[in-house]
Protein backbone atom coordinates (compact mmCIF):
# COMPACT_ATOMS: atom_id res chain seq x y z
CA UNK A 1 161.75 30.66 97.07
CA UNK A 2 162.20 28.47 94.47
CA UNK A 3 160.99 29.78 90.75
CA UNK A 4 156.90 28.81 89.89
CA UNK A 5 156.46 28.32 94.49
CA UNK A 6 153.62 29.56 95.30
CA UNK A 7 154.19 33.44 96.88
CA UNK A 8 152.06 32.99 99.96
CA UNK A 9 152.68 34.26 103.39
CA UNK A 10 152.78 30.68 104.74
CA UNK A 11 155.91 29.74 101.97
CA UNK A 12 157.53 32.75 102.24
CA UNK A 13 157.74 32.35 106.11
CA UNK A 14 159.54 28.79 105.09
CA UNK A 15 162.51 30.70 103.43
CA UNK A 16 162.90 34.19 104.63
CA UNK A 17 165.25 34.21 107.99
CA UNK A 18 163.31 35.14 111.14
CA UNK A 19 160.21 35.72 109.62
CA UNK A 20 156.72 34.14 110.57
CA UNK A 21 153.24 34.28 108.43
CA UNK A 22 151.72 36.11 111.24
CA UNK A 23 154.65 38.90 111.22
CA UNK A 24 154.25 39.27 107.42
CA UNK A 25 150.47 39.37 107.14
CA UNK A 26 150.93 42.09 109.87
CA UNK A 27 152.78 44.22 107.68
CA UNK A 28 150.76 43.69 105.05
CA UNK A 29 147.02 43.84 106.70
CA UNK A 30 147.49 46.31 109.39
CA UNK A 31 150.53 48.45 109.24
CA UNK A 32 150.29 52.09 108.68
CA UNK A 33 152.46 52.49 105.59
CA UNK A 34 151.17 54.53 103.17
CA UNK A 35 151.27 52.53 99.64
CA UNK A 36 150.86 55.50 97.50
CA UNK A 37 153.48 57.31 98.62
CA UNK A 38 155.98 54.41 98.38
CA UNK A 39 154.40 53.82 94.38
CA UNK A 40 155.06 57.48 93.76
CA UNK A 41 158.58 56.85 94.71
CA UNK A 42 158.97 53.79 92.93
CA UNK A 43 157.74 55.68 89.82
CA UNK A 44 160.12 58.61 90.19
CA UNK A 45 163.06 56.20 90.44
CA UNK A 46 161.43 54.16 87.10
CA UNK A 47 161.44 57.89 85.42
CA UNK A 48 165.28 58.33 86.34
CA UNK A 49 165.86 55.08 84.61
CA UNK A 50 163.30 55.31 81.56
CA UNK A 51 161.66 58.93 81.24
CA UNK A 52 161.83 60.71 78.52
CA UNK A 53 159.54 63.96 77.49
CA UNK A 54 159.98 62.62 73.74
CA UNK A 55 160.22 58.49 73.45
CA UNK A 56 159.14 57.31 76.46
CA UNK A 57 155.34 56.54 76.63
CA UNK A 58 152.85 55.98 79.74
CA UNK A 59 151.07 52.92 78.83
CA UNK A 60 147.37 52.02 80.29
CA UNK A 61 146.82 48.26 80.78
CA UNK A 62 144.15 46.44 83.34
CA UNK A 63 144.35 43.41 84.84
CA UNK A 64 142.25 41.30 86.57
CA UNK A 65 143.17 38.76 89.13
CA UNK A 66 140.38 35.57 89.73
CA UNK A 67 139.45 35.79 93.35
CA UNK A 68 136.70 33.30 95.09
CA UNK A 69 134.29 34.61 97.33
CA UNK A 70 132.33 37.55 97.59
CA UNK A 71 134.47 39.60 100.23
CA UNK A 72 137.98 40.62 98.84
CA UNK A 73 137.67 44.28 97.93
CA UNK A 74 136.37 45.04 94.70
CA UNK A 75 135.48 41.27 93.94
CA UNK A 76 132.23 40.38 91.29
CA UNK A 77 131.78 38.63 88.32
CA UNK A 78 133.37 40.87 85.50
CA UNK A 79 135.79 40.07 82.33
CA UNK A 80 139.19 38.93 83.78
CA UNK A 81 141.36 39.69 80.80
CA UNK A 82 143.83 36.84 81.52
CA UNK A 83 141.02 34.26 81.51
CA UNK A 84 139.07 35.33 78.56
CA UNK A 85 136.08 35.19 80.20
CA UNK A 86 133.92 36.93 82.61
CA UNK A 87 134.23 35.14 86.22
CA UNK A 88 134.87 35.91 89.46
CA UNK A 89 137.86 38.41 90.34
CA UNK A 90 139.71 41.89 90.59
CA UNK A 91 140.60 44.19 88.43
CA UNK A 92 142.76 46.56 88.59
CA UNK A 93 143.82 49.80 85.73
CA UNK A 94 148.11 50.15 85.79
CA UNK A 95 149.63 52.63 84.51
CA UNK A 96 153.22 52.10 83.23
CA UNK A 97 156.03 53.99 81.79
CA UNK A 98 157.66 51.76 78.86
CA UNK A 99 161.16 53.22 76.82
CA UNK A 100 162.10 50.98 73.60
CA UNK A 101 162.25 47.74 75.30
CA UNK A 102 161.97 48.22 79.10
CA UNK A 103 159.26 49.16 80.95
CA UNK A 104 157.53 49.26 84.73
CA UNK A 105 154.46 49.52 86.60
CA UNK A 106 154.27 53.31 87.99
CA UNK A 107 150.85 53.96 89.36
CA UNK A 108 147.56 51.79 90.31
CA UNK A 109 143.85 51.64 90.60
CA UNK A 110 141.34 49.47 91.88
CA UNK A 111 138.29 49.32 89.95
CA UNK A 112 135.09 48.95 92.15
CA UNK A 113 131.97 47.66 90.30
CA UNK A 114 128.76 49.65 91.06
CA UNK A 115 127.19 46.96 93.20
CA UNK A 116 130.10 47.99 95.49
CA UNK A 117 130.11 51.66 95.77
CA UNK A 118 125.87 51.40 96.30
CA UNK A 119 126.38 49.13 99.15
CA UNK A 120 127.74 51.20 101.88
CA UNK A 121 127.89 48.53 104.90
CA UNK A 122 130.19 46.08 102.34
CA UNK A 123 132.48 49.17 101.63
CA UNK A 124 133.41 49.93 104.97
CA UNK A 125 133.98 45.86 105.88
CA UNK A 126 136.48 46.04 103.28
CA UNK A 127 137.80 49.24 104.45
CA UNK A 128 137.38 51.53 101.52
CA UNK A 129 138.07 55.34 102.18
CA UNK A 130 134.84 57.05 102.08
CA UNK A 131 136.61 59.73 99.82
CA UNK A 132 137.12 56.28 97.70
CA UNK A 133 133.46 54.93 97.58
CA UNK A 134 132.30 56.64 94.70
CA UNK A 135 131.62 54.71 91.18
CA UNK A 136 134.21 55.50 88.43
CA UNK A 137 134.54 53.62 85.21
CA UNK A 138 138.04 52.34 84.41
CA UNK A 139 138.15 55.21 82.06
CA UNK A 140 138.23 58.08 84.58
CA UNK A 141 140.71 55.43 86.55
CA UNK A 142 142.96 55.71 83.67
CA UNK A 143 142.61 59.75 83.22
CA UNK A 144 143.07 59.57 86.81
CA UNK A 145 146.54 57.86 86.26
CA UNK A 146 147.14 60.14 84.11
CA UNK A 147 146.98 62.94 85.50
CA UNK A 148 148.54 61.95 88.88
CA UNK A 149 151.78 61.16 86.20
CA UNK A 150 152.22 64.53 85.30
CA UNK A 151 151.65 65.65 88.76
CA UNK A 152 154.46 63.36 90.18
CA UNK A 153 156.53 65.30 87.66
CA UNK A 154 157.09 61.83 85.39
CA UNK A 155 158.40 62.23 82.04
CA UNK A 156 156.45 60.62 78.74
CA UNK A 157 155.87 62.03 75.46
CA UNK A 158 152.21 60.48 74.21
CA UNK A 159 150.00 58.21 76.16
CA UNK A 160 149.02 54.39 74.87
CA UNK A 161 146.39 52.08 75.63
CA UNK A 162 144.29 49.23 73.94
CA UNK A 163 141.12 49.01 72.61
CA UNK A 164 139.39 48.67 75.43
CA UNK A 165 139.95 52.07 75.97
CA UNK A 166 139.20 53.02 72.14
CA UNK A 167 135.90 51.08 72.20
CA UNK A 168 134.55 55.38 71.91
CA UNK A 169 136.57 58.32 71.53
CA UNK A 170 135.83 59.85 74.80
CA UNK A 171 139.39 58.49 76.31
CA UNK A 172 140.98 60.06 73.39
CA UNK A 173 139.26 63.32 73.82
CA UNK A 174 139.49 63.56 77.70
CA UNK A 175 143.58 62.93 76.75
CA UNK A 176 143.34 65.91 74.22
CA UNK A 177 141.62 68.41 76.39
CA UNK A 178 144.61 67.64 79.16
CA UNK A 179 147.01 68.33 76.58
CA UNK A 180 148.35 64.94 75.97
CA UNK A 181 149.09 63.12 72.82
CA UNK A 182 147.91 59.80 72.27
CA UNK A 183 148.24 56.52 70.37
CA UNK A 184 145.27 54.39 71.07
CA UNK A 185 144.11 50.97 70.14
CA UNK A 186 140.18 51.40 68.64
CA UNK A 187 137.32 48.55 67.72
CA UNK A 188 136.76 47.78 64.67
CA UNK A 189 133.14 48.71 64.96
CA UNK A 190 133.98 52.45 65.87
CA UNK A 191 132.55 54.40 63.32
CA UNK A 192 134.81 57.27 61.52
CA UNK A 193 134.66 59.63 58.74
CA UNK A 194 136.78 60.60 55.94
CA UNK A 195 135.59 63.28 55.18
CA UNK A 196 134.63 66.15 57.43
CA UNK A 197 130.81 65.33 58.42
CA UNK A 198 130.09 69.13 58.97
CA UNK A 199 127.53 68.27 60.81
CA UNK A 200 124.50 70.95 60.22
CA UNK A 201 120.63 71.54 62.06
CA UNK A 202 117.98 71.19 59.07
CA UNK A 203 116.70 74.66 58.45
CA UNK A 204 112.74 74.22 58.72
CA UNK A 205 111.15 73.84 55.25
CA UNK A 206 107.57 73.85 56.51
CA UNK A 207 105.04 76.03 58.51
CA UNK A 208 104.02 73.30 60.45
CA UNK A 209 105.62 71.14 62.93
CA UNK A 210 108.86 72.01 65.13
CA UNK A 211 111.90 73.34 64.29
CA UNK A 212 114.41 70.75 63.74
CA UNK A 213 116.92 70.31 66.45
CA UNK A 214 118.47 67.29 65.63
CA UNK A 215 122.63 67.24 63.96
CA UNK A 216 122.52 65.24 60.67
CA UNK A 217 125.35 64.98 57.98
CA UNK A 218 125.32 64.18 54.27
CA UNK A 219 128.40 62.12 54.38
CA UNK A 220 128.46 58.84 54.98
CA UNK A 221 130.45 57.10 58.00
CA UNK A 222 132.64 53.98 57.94
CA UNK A 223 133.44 51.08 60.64
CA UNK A 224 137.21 51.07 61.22
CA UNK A 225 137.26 47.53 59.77
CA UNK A 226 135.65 48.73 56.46
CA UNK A 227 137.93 51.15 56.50
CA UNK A 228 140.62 48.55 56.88
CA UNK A 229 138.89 46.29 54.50
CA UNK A 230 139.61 48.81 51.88
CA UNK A 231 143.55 49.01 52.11
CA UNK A 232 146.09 47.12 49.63
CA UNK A 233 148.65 46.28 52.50
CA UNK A 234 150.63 45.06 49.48
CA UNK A 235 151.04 48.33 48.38
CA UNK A 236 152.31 49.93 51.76
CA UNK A 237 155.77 51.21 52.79
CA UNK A 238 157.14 47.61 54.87
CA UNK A 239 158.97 49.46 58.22
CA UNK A 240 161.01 47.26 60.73
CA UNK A 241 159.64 48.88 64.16
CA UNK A 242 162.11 46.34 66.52
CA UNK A 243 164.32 43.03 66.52
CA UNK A 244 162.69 40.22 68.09
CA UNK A 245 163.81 36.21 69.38
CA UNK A 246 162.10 35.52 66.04
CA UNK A 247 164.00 37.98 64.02
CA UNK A 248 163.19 41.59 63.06
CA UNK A 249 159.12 42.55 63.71
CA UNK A 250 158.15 43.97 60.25
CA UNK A 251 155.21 45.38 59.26
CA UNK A 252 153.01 47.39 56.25
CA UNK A 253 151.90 50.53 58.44
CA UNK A 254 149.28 53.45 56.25
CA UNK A 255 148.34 56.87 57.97
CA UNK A 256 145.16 59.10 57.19
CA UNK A 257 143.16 61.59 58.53
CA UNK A 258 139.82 60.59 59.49
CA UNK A 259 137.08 62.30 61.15
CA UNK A 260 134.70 61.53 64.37
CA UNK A 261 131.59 62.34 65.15
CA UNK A 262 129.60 61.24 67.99
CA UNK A 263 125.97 61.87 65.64
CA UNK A 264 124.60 64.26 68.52
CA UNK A 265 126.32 67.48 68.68
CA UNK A 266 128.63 69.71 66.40
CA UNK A 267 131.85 68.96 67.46
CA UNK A 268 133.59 66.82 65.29
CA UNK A 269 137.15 65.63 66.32
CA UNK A 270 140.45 65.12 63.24
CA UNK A 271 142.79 62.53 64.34
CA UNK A 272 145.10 60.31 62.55
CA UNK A 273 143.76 56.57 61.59
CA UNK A 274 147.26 54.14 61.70
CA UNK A 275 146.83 51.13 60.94
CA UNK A 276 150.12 48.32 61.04
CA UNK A 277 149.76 44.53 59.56
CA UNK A 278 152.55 42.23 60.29
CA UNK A 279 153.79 40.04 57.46
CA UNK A 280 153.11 36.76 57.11
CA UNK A 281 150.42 34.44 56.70
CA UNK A 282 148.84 35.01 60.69
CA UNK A 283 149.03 38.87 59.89
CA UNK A 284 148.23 40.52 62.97
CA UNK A 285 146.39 44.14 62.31
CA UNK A 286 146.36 46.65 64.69
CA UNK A 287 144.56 49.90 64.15
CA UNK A 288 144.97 53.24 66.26
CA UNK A 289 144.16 56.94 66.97
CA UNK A 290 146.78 58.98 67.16
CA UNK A 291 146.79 63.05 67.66
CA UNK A 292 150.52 63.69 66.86
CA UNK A 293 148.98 64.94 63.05
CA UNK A 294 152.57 65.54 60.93
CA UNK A 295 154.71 66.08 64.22
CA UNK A 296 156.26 62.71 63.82
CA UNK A 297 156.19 59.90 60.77
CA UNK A 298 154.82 57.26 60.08
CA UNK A 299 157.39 54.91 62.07
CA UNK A 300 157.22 56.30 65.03
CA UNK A 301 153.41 55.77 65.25
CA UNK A 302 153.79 51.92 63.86
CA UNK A 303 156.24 52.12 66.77
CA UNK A 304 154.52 53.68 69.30
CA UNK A 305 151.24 51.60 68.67
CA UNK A 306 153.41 48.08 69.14
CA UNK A 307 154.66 49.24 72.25
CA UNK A 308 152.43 47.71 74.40
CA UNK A 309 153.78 44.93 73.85
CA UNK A 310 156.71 45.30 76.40
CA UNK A 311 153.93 46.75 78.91
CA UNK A 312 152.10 42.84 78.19
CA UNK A 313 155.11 41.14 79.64
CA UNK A 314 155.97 43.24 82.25
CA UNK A 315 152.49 42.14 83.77
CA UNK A 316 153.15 38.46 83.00
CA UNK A 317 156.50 38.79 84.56
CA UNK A 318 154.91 41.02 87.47
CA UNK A 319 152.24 37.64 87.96
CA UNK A 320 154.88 34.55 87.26
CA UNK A 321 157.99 35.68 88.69
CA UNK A 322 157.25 38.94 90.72
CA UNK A 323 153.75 37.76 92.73
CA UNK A 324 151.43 40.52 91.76
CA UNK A 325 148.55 37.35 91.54
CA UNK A 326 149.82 36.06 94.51
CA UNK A 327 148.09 37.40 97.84
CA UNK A 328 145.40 36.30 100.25
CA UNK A 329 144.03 39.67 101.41
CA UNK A 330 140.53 41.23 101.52
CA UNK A 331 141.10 44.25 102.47
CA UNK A 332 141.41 47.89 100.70
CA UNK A 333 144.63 48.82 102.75
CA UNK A 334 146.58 45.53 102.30
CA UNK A 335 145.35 45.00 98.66
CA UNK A 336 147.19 48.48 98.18
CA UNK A 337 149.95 47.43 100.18
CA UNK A 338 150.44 44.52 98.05
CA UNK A 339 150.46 45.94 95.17
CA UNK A 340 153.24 48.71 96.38
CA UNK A 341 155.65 45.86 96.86
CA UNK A 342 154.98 44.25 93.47
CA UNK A 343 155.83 47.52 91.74
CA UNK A 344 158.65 48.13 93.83
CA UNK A 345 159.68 44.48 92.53
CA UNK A 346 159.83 45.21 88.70
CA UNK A 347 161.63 48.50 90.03
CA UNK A 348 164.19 46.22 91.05
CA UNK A 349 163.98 44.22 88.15
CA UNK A 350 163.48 46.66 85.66
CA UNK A 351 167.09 48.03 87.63
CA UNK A 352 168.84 45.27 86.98
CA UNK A 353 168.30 44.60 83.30
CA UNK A 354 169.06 48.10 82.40
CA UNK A 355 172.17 47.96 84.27
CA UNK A 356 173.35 44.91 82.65
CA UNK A 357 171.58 45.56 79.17
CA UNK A 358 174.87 45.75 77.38
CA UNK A 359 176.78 42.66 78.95
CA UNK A 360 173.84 40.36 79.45
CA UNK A 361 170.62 41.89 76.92
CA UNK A 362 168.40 38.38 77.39
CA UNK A 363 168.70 39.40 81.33
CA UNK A 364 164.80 38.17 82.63
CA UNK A 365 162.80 38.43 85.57
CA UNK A 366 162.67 34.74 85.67
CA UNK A 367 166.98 35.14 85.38
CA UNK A 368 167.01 37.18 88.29
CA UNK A 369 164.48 34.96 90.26
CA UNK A 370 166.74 32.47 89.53
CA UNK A 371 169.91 33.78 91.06
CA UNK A 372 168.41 35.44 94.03
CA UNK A 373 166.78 31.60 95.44
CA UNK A 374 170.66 30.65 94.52
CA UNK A 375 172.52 33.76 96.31
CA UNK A 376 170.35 34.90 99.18
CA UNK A 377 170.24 33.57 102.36
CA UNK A 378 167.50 30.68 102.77
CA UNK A 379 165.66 29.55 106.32
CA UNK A 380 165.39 26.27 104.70
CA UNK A 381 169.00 25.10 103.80
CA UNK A 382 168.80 22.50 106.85
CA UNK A 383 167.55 18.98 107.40
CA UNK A 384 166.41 20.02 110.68
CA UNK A 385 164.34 22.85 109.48
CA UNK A 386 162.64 21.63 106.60
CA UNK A 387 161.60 18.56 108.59
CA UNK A 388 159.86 21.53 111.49
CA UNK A 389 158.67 23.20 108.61
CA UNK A 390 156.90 19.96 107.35
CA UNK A 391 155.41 19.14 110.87
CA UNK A 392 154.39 22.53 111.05
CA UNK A 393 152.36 22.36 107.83
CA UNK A 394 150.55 19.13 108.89
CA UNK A 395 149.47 20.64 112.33
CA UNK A 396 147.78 23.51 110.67
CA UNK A 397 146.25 20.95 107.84
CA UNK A 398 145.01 18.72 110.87
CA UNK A 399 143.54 21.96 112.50
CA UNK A 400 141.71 23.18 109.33
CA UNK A 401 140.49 19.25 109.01
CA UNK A 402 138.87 19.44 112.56
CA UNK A 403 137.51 22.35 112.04
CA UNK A 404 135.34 21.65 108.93
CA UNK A 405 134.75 18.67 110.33
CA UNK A 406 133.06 20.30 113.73
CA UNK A 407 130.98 22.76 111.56
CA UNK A 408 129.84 20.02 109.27
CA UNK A 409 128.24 18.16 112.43
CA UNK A 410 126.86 21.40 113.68
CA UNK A 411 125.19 22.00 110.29
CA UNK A 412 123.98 18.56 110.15
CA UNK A 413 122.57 17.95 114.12
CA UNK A 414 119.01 17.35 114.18
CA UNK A 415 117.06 19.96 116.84
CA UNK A 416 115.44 18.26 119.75
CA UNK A 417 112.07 16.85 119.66
């Protein structure tokens, strides 16, 4: 197909040998295959090429995909990060396992919105496992991917995600009591401590009334952004993290210990506030929770926390070059199916650029796109056949045309007197 095509059934029919649309959405729709075994493969062969129980990290990033309709699986109006906006779509939480500049897609989860799991008769249209129907929030999705990581044996040293995920700390904690470290994106709302809150039930000073129940502290919290608000980023060690096509990414990066409490109960959590501001006059400030305490310095948190940034294009080259926006299913089984063939895409991607990192380090997906339409064999590479393929796609336009035209008449008959 040529680069930018659109990667429908009905297209890739026109190019791959022997192939129809029917055969393919076959495959996809109703075949047996099971997609999560074929994603925990794909991850195990992304772990030979980029695990590590020290440097690598297992980054958590959704995605949403803009869908029309109410009957794809999983489909309602929620916020479709690509879009910046709430419409109507998909979304889905990734997990993916990112070393230094590489990374891939290793696990998968479709989020279902409540109004799904309540309504039984739409779940089983769509084909949703009954063992799948229940409501999780894309938090437990992401624990979930998690923990499935470790259980598929994959190698990572900390776990990353964005704010989203840090808009509380009960991701963070979750990640603690498994064991895991973490380097976290938070909101700049989140309130934190700096000192320990020691959070204490009044003794009762009076004979009358109830005993008090309720926590309180004497020291005062502070949003994240006041926090942030208070630091002379002039005054910070400047660390180069990575090189970049617009030179070296520098930033000023500060580390302290703050303290979180949730204002109910006495357990109060110590993590490490880091907080990175490029330089420059658009200084972009980034500001994370991090449980590593003095195991590492401060430069490998600044470069741990900027690491999603590899994860971000691997999902814009998994929806431009690799079709992971690209399907016309509504389904649970094919929607899974689907997405086990995009991953085991940027597998093969994510091969190739490793293997040629050293002769050809600007290798893309786009690159490879590029020389596969060039190399591989095409259906299309007659006269003959592109003219079929032409008549072909006017028969089925002149079908769909009759067709809407027959229901509009139906709609629009008057009933007998």
């Amino acid at each position: 197909m040529q680069a930018g095509s659109r990667k429908n059934m009905d297209r890739m029919a026109e190019v791959v040998p022997d192939a129809s649309s029917r055969n393919l959405q076959q495959f996809l729709t109703h075949s047996k295959w099971d997609a999560v075994s074929v994603i925990d493969h794909v991850a195990r062969d992304v772990d030979e090429l980029l695990g590590d129980e020290q440097r690598a990290g297992l980054i958590i990033d959704e995605s949403g995909f803009a869908k029309q309709g109410q009957d794809s699986v999983g489909v309602s109006r929620q916020w479709l990060g690509r879009l910046g906006k709430v419409d109507n779509g998909q979304v889905a939480v990734f997990g993916a396992l990112a070393n230094d500049r590489f990374a891939a897609p290793v696990d998968v989860r479709l989020y279902l919105p409540e109004k799904w799991t309540k309504d039984c008769a739409r779940c089983k249209k769509a084909g949703i496992p009954e063992d799948k129907r229940q409501f999780k929030t894309k938090e437990q999705l992401a624990i979930e991917v998690v923990r499935h990581a470790r259980e598929n044996k994959l190698r990572f040293g900390w776990v990353g995600a964005d704010a989203g995920y840090g808009k509380g700390p009960g991701f963070c904690a979750a990640l603690e009591q498994m064991g895991e470290h973490f380097v976290v994106d938070v909101h700049l709302d989140l309130n934190v401590y700096l000192q320990d809150p020691a959070p204490y039930v009044p003794t009762k000073i009076s004979s009358r009334g109830r005993q008090p129940q309720k926590y309180v502290s004497k020291i005062k919290g502070h949003t994240v952004e006041e926090v942030i608000n208070g630091l002379a980023f002039d005054q910070m060690p400047v660390l180069k993290l990575r090189n970049t096509t617009r030179g070296p990414l520098k930033v000023h990066a500060v580390q302290m210990p703050v303290y979180i409490w949730d204002g109910k109960g006495a357990e109060v959590k110590r993590w490490t506030l880091v907080v990175t501001q490029t330089l420059g006059t658009n200084a972009d400030t980034k500001a994370s929770f991090c449980n590593f305490a003095d195991i590492i310095d401060l430069e490998a948190k600044a470069w741990m926390q900027r690491q999603r940034y590899w994860v971000e294009r691997t999902f814009e080259d998994a929806k431009s070059e690799c079709g992971m926006a690209d399907y016309q299913v509504r389904k649970w089984s094919a929607w899974h199916h689907h997405m086990a063939l995009v991953v085991m895409t940027m597998l093969f991607m994510l091969s190739e650029k490793v293997r040629h990192k050293d002769t050809m380090p600007l290798l893309s997906c786009s690159d490879i796109e590029q020389l596969l339409c060039h190399f591989l064999p095409r259906r299309d590479f007659s006269e003959d056949e592109v003219i079929r393929q032409l008549q072909y796609r006017h028969k089925k336009r002149q079908a769909a045309i009759m067709s809407h035209s027959k229901k509009t008449n139906a709609q629009n008959q008057l009933p007998p007197e």
